[in-house]
N, C-alpha and C. Protein backbone atom coordinates (compact mmCIF):
# COMPACT_ATOMS: atom_id res chain seq x y z
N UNK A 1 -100.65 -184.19 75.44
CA UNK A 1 -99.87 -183.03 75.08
C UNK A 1 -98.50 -183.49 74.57
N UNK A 2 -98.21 -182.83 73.31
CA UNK A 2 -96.70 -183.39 73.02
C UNK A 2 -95.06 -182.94 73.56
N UNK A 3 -94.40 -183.77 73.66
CA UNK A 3 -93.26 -183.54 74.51
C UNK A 3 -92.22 -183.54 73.32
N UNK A 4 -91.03 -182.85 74.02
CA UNK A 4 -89.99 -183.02 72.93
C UNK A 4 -89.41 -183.82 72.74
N UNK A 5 -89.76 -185.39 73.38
CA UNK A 5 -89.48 -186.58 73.26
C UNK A 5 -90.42 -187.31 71.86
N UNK A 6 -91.88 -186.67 71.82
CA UNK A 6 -92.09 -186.97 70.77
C UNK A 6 -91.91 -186.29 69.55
N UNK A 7 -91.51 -186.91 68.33
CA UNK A 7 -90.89 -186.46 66.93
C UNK A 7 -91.66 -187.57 66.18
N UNK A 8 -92.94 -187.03 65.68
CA UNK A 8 -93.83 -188.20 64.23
C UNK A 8 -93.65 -187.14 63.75
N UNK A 9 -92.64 -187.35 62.44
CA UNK A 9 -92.84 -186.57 61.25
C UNK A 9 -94.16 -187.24 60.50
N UNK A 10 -94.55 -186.25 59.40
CA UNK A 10 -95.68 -186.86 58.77
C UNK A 10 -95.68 -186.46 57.54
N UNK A 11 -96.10 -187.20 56.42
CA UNK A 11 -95.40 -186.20 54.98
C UNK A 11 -97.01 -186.39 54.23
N UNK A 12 -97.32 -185.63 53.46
CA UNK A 12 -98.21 -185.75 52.37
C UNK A 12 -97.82 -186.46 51.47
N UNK A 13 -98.63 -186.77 50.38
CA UNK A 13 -98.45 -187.61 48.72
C UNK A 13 -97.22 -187.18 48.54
N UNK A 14 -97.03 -185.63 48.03
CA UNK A 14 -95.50 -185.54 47.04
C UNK A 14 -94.50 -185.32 48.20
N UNK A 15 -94.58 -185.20 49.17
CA UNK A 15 -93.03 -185.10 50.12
C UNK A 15 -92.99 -186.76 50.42
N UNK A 16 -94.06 -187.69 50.40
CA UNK A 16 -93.98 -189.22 50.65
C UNK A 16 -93.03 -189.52 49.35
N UNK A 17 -93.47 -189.53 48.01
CA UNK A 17 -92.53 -189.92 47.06
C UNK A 17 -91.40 -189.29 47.27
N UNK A 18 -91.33 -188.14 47.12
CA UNK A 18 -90.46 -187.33 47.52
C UNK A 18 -89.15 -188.43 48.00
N UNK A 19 -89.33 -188.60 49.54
CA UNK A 19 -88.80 -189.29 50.35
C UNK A 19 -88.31 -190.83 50.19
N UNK A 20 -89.69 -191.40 48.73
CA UNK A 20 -89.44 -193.11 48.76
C UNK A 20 -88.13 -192.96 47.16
N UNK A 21 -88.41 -191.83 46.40
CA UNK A 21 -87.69 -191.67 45.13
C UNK A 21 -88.75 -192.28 43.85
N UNK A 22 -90.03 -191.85 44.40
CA UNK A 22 -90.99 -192.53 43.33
C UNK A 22 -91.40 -191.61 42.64
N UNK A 23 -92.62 -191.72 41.71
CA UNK A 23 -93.58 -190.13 41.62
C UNK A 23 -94.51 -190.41 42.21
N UNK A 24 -95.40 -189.56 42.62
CA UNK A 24 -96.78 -189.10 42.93
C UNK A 24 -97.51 -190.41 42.39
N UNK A 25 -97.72 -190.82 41.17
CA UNK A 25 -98.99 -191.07 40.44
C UNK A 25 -98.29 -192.64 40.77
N UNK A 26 -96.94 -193.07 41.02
CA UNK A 26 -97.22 -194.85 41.13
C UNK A 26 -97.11 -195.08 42.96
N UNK A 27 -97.15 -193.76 43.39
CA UNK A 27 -97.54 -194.05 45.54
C UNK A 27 -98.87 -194.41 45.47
N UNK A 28 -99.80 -193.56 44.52
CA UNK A 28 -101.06 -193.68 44.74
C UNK A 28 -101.72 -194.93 44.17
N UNK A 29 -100.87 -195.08 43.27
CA UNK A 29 -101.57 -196.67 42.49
C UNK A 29 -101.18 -197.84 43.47
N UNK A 30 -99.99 -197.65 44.31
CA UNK A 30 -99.90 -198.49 45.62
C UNK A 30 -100.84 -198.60 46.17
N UNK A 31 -100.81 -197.04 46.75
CA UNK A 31 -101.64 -197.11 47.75
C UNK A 31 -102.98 -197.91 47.53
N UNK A 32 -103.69 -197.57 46.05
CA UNK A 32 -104.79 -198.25 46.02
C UNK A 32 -104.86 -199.08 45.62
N UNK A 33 -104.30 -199.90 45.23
CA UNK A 33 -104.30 -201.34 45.10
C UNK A 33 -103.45 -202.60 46.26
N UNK A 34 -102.88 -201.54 47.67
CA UNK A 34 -102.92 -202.31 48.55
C UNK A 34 -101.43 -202.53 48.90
N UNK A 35 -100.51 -202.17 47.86
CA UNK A 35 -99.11 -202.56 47.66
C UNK A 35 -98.29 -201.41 48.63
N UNK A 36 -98.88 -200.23 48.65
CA UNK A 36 -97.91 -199.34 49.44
C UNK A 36 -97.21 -199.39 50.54
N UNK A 37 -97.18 -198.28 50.89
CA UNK A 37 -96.10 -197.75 52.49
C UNK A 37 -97.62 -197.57 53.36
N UNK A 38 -98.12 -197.86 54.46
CA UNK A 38 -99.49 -198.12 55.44
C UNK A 38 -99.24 -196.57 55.60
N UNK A 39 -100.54 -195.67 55.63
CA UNK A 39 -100.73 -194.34 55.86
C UNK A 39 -102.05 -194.32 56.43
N UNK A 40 -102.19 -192.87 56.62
CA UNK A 40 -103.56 -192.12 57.44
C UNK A 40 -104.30 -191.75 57.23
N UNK A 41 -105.60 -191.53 56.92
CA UNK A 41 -106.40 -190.58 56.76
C UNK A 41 -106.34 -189.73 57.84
N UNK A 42 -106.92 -187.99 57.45
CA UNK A 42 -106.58 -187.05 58.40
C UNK A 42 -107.98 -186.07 57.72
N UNK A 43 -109.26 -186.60 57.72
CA UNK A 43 -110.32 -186.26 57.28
C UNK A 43 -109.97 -186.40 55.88
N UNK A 44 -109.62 -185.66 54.75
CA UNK A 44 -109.78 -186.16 53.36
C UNK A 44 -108.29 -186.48 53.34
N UNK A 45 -107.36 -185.86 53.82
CA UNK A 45 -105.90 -185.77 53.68
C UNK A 45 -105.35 -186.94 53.62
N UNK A 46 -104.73 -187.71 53.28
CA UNK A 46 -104.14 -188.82 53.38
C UNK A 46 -102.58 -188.44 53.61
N UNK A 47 -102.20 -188.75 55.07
CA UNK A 47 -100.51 -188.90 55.53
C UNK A 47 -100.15 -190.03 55.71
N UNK A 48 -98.92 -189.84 55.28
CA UNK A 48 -97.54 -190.84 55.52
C UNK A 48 -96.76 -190.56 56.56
N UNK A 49 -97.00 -191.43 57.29
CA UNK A 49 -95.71 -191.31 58.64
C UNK A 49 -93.98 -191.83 58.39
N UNK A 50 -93.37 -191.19 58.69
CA UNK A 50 -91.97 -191.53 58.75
C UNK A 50 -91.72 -192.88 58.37
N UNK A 51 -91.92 -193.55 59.52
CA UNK A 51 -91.75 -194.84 60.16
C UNK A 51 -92.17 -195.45 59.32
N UNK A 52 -93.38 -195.59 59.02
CA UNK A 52 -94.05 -196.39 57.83
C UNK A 52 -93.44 -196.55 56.55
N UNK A 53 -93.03 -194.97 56.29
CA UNK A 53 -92.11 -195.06 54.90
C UNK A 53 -90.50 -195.64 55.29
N UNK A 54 -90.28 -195.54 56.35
CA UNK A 54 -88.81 -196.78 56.42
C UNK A 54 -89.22 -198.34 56.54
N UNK A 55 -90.00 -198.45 57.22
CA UNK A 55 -90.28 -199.59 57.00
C UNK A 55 -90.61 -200.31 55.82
N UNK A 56 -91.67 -199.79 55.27
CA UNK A 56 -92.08 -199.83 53.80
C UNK A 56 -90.42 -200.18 52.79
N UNK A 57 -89.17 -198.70 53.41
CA UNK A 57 -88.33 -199.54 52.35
C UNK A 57 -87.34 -200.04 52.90
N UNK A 58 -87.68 -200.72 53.68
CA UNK A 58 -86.51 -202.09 54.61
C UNK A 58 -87.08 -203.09 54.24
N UNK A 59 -88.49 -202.95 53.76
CA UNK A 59 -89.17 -204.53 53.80
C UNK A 59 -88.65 -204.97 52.13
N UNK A 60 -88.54 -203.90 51.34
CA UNK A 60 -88.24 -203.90 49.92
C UNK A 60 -86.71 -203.68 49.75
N UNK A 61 -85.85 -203.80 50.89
CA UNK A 61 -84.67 -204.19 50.55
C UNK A 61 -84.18 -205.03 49.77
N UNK A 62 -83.13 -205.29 49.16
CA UNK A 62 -82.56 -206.58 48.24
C UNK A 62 -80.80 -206.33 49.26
N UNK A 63 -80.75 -206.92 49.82
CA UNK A 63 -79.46 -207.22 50.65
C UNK A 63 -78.15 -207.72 49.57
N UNK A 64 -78.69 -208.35 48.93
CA UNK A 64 -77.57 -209.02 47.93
C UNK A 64 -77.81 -209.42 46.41
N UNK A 65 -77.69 -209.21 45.54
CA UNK A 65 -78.01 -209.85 43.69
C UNK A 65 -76.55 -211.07 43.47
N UNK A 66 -75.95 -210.62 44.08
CA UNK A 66 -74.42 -212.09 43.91
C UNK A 66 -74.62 -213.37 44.45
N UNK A 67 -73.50 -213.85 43.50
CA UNK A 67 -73.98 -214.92 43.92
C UNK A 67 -73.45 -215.89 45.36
């Protein structure tokens, strides 16, 4: 049973781009070719969890371009 300690947001395809600043059509070409943010199936639905999408863009950080 969920508590108000737990908070998993969960986003679909366009609130996932939405959220990464991509479109729709290059999440999904991630997704299927392996490159994306790790998501769910939810019977046909495919979700994106929060977490996944921060992680996803911490791992694709660039910290610095100087020299």
């Amino acid at each position: 049973m969920p508590t108000k300690e737990m908070k998993t947001i969960a986003f679909n395809q366009k609130e996932a781009a939405l959220y990464l600043g991509i479109s729709q059509g290059l999440l999904k070409k991630k997704r299927l070719n392996g490159e994306g943010p790790s998501f769910c199936r939810v019977g046909k639905r495919v979700v994106y969890l929060q977490g996944d999408l921060d992680a996803f863009l911490e791992q694709h950080r660039i910290k610095t371009t100087g020299k």
